[in-house]
PDB file of N, CA and C in Angstrom:
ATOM      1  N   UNK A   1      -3.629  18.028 -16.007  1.00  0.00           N
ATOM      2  CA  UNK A   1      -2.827  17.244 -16.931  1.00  0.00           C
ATOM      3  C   UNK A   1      -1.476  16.916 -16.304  1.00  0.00           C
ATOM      4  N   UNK A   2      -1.036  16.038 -16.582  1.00  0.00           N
ATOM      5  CA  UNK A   2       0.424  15.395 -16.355  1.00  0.00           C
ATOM      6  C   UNK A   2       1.770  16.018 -17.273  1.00  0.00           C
ATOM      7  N   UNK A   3       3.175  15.593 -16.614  1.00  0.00           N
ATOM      8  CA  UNK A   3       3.842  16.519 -17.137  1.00  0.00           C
ATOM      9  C   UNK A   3       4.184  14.929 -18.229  1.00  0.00           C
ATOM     10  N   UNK A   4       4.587  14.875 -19.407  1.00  0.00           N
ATOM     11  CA  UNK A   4       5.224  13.704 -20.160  1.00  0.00           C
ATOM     12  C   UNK A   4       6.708  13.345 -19.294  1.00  0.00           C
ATOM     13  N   UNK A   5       6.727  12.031 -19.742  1.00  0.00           N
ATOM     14  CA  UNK A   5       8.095  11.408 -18.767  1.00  0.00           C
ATOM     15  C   UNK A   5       8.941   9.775 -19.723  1.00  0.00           C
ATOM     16  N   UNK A   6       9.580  10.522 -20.324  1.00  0.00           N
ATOM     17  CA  UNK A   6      10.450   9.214 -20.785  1.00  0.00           C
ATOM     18  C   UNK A   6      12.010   8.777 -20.849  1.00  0.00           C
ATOM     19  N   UNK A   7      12.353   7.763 -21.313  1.00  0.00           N
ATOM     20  CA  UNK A   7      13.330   7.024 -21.115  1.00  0.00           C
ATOM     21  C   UNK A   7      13.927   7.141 -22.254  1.00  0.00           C
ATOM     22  N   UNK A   8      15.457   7.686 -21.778  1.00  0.00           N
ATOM     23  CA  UNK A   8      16.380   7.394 -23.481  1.00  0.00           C
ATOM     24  C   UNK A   8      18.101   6.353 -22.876  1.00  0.00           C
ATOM     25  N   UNK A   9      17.975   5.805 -23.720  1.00  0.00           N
ATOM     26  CA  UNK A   9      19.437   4.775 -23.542  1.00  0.00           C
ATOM     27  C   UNK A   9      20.588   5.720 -24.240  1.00  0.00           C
ATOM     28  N   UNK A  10      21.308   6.643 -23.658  1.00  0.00           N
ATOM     29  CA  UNK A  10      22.400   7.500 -23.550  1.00  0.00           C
ATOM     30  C   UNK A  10      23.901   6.514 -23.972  1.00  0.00           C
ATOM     31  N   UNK A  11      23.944   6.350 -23.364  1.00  0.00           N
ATOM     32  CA  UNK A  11      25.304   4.872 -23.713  1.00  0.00           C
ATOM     33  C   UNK A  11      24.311   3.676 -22.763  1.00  0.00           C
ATOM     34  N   UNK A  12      25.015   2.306 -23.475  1.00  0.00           N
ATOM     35  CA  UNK A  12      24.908   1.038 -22.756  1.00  0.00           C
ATOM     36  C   UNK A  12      25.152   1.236 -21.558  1.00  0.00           C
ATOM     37  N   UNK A  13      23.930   0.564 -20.664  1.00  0.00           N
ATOM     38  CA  UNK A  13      23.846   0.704 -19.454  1.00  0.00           C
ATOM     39  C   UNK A  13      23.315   2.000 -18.709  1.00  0.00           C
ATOM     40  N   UNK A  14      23.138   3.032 -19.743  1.00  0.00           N
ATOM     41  CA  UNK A  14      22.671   4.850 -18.925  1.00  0.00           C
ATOM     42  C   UNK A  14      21.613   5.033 -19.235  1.00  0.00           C
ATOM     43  N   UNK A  15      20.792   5.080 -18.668  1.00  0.00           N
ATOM     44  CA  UNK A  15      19.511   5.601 -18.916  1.00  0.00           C
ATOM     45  C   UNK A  15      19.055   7.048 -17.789  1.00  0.00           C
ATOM     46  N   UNK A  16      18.424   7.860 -19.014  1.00  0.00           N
ATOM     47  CA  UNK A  16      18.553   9.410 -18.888  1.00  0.00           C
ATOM     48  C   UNK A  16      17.002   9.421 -18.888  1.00  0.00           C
ATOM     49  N   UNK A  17      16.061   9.658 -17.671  1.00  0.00           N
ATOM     50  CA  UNK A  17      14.891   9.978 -17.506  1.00  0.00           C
ATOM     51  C   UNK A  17      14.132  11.495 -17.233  1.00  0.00           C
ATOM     52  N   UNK A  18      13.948  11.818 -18.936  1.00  0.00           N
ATOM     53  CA  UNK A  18      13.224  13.112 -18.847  1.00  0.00           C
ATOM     54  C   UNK A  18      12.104  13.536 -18.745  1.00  0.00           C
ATOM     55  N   UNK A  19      11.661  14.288 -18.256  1.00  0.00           N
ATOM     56  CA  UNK A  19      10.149  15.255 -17.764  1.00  0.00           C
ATOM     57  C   UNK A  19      10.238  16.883 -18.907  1.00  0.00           C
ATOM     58  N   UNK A  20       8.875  16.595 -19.101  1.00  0.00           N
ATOM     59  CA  UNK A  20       8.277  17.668 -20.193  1.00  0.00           C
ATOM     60  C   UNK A  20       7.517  18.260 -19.391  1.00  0.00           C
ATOM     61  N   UNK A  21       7.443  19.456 -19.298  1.00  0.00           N
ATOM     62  CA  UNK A  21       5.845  20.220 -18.441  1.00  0.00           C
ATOM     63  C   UNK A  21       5.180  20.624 -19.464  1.00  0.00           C
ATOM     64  N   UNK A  22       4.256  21.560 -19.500  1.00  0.00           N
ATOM     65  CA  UNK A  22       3.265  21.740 -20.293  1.00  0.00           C
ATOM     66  C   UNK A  22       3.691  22.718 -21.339  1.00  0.00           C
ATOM     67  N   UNK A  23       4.574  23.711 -20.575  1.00  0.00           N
ATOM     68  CA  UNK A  23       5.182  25.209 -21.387  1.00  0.00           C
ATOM     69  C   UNK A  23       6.031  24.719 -22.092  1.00  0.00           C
ATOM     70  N   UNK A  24       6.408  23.150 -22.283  1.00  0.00           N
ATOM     71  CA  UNK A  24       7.491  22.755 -23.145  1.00  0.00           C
ATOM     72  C   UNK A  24       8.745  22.593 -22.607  1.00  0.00           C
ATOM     73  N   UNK A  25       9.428  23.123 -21.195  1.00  0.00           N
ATOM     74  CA  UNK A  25      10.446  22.758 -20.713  1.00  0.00           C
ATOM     75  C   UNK A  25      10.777  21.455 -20.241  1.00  0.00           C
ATOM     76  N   UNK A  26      11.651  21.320 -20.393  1.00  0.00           N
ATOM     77  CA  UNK A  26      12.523  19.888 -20.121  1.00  0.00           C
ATOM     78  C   UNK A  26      13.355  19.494 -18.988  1.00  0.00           C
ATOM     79  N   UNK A  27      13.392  18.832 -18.416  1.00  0.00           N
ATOM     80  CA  UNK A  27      14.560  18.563 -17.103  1.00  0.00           C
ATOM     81  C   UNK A  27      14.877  17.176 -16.981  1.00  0.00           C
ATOM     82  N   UNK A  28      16.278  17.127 -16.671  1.00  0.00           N
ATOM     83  CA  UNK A  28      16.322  15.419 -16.154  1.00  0.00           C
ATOM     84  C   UNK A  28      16.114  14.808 -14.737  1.00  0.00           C
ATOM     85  N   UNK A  29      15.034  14.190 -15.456  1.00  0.00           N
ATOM     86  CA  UNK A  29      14.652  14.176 -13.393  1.00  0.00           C
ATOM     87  C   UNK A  29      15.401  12.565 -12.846  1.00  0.00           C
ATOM     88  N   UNK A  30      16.094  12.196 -13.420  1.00  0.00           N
ATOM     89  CA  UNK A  30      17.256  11.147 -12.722  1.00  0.00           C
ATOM     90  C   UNK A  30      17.873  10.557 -14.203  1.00  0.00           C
ATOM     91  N   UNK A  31      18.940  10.399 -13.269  1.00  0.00           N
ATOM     92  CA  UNK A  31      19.633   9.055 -14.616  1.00  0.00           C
ATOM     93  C   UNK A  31      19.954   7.646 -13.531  1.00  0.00           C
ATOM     94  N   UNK A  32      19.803   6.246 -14.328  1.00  0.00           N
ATOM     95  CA  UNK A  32      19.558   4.988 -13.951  1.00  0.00           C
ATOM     96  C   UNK A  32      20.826   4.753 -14.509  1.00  0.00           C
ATOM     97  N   UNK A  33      21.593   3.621 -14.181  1.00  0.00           N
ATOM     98  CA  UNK A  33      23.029   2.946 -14.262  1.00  0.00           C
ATOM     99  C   UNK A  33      22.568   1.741 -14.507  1.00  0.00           C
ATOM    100  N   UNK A  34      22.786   0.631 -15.054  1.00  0.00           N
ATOM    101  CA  UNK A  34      23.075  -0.628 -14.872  1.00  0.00           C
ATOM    102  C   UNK A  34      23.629  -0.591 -13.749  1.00  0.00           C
ATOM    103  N   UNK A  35      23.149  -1.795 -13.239  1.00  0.00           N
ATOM    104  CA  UNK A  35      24.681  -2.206 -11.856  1.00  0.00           C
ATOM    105  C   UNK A  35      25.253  -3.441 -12.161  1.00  0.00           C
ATOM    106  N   UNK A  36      24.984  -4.208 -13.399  1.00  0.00           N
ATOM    107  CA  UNK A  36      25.643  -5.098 -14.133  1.00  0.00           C
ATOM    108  C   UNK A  36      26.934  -4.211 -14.872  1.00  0.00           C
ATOM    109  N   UNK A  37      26.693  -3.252 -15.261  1.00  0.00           N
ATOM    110  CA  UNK A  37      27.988  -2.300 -16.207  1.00  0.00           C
ATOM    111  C   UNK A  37      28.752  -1.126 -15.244  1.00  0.00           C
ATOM    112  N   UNK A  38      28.063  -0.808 -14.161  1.00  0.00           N
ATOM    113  CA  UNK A  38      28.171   0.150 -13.342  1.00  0.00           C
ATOM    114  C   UNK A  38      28.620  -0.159 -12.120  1.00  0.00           C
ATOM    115  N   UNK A  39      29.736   0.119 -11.344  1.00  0.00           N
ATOM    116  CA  UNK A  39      29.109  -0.032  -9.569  1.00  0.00           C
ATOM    117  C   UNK A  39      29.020   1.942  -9.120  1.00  0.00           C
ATOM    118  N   UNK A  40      28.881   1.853  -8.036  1.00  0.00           N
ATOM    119  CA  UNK A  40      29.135   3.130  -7.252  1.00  0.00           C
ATOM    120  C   UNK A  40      29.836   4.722  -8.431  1.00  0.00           C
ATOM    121  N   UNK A  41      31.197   4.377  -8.123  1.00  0.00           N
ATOM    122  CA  UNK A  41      32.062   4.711  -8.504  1.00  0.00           C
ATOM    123  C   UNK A  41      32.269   5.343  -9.595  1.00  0.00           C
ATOM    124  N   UNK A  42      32.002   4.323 -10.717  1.00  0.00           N
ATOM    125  CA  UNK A  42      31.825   4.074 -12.184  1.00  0.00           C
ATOM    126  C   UNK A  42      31.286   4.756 -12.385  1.00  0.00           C
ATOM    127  N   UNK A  43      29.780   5.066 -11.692  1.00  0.00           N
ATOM    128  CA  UNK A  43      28.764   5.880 -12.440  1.00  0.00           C
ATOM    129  C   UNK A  43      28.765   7.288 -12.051  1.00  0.00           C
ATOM    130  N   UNK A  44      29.383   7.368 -10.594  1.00  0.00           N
ATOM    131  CA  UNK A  44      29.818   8.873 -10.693  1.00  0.00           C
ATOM    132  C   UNK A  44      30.529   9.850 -11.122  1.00  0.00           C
ATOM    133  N   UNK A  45      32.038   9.017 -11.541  1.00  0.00           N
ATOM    134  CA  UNK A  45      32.753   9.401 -12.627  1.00  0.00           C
ATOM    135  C   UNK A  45      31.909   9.430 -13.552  1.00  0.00           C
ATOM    136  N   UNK A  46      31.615   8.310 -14.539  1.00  0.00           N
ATOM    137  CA  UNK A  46      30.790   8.777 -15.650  1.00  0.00           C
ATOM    138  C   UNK A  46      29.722  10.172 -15.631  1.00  0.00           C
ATOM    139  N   UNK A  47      28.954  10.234 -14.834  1.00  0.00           N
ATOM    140  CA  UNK A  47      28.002  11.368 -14.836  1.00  0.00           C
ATOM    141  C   UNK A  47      28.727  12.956 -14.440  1.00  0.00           C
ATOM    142  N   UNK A  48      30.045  12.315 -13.749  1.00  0.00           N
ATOM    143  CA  UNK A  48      31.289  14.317 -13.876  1.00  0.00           C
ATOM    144  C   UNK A  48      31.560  14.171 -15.030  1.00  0.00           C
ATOM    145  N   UNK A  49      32.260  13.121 -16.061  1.00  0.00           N
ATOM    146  CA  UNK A  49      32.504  13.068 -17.295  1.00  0.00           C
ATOM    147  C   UNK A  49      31.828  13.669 -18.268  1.00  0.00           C
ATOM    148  N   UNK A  50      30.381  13.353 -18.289  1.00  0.00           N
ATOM    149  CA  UNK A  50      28.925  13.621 -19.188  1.00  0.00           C
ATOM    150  C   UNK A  50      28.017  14.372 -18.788  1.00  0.00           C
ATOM    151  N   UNK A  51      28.163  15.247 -17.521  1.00  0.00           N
ATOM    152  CA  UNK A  51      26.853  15.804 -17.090  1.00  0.00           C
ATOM    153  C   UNK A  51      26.588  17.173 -18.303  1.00  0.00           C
ATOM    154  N   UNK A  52      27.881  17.588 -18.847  1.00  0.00           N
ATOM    155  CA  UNK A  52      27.109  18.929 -19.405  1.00  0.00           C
ATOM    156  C   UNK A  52      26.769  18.381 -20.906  1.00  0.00           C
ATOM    157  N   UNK A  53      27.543  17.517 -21.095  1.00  0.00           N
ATOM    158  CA  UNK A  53      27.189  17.216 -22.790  1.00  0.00           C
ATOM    159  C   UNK A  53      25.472  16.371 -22.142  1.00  0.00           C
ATOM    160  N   UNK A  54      25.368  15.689 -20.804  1.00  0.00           N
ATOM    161  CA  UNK A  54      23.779  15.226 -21.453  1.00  0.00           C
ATOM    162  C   UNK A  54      22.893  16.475 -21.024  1.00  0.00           C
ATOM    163  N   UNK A  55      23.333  17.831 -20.804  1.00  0.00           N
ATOM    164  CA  UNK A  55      22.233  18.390 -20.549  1.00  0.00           C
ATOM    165  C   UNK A  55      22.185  19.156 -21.631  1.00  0.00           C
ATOM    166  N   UNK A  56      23.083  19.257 -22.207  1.00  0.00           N
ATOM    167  CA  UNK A  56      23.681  19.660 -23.920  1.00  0.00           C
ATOM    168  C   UNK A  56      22.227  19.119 -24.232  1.00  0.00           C
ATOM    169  N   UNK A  57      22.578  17.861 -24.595  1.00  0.00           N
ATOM    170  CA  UNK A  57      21.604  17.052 -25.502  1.00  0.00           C
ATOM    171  C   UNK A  57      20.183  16.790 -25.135  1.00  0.00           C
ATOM    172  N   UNK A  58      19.898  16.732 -23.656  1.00  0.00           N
ATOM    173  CA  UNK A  58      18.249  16.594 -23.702  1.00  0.00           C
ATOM    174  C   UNK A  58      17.954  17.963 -23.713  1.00  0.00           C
ATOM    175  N   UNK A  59      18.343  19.260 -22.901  1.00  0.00           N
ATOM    176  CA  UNK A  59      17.493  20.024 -22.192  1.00  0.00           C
ATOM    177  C   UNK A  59      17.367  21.058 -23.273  1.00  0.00           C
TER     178      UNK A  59
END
């Protein structure tokens, strides 16, 4: 069996891609930026800004 894998829109432009395994644990296995809302920079600040509140919220 496969582990489940989906997509949540976090703020405009963030997308937070999570993985389920079978025992029910959770991980974020990447987050996606716009690069229309985002460059480089932007999104790395943003993700020191938000990394513990989004692991707060998915994991």
């Amino acid at each position: 069996e496969q582990e489940q894998e989906w997509v949540e829109e976090d703020a405009l432009g963030v997308y937070v891609v999570i993985q389920c395994s079978h025992s029910g644990s959770k991980k974020i296995k990447r987050l996606k930026f716009s690069r229309e809302k985002f460059n480089e920079m932007q999104a790395r600040l943003w993700w020191e800004e938000n990394r513990v509140r989004i692991h707060e919220k998915y994991i």
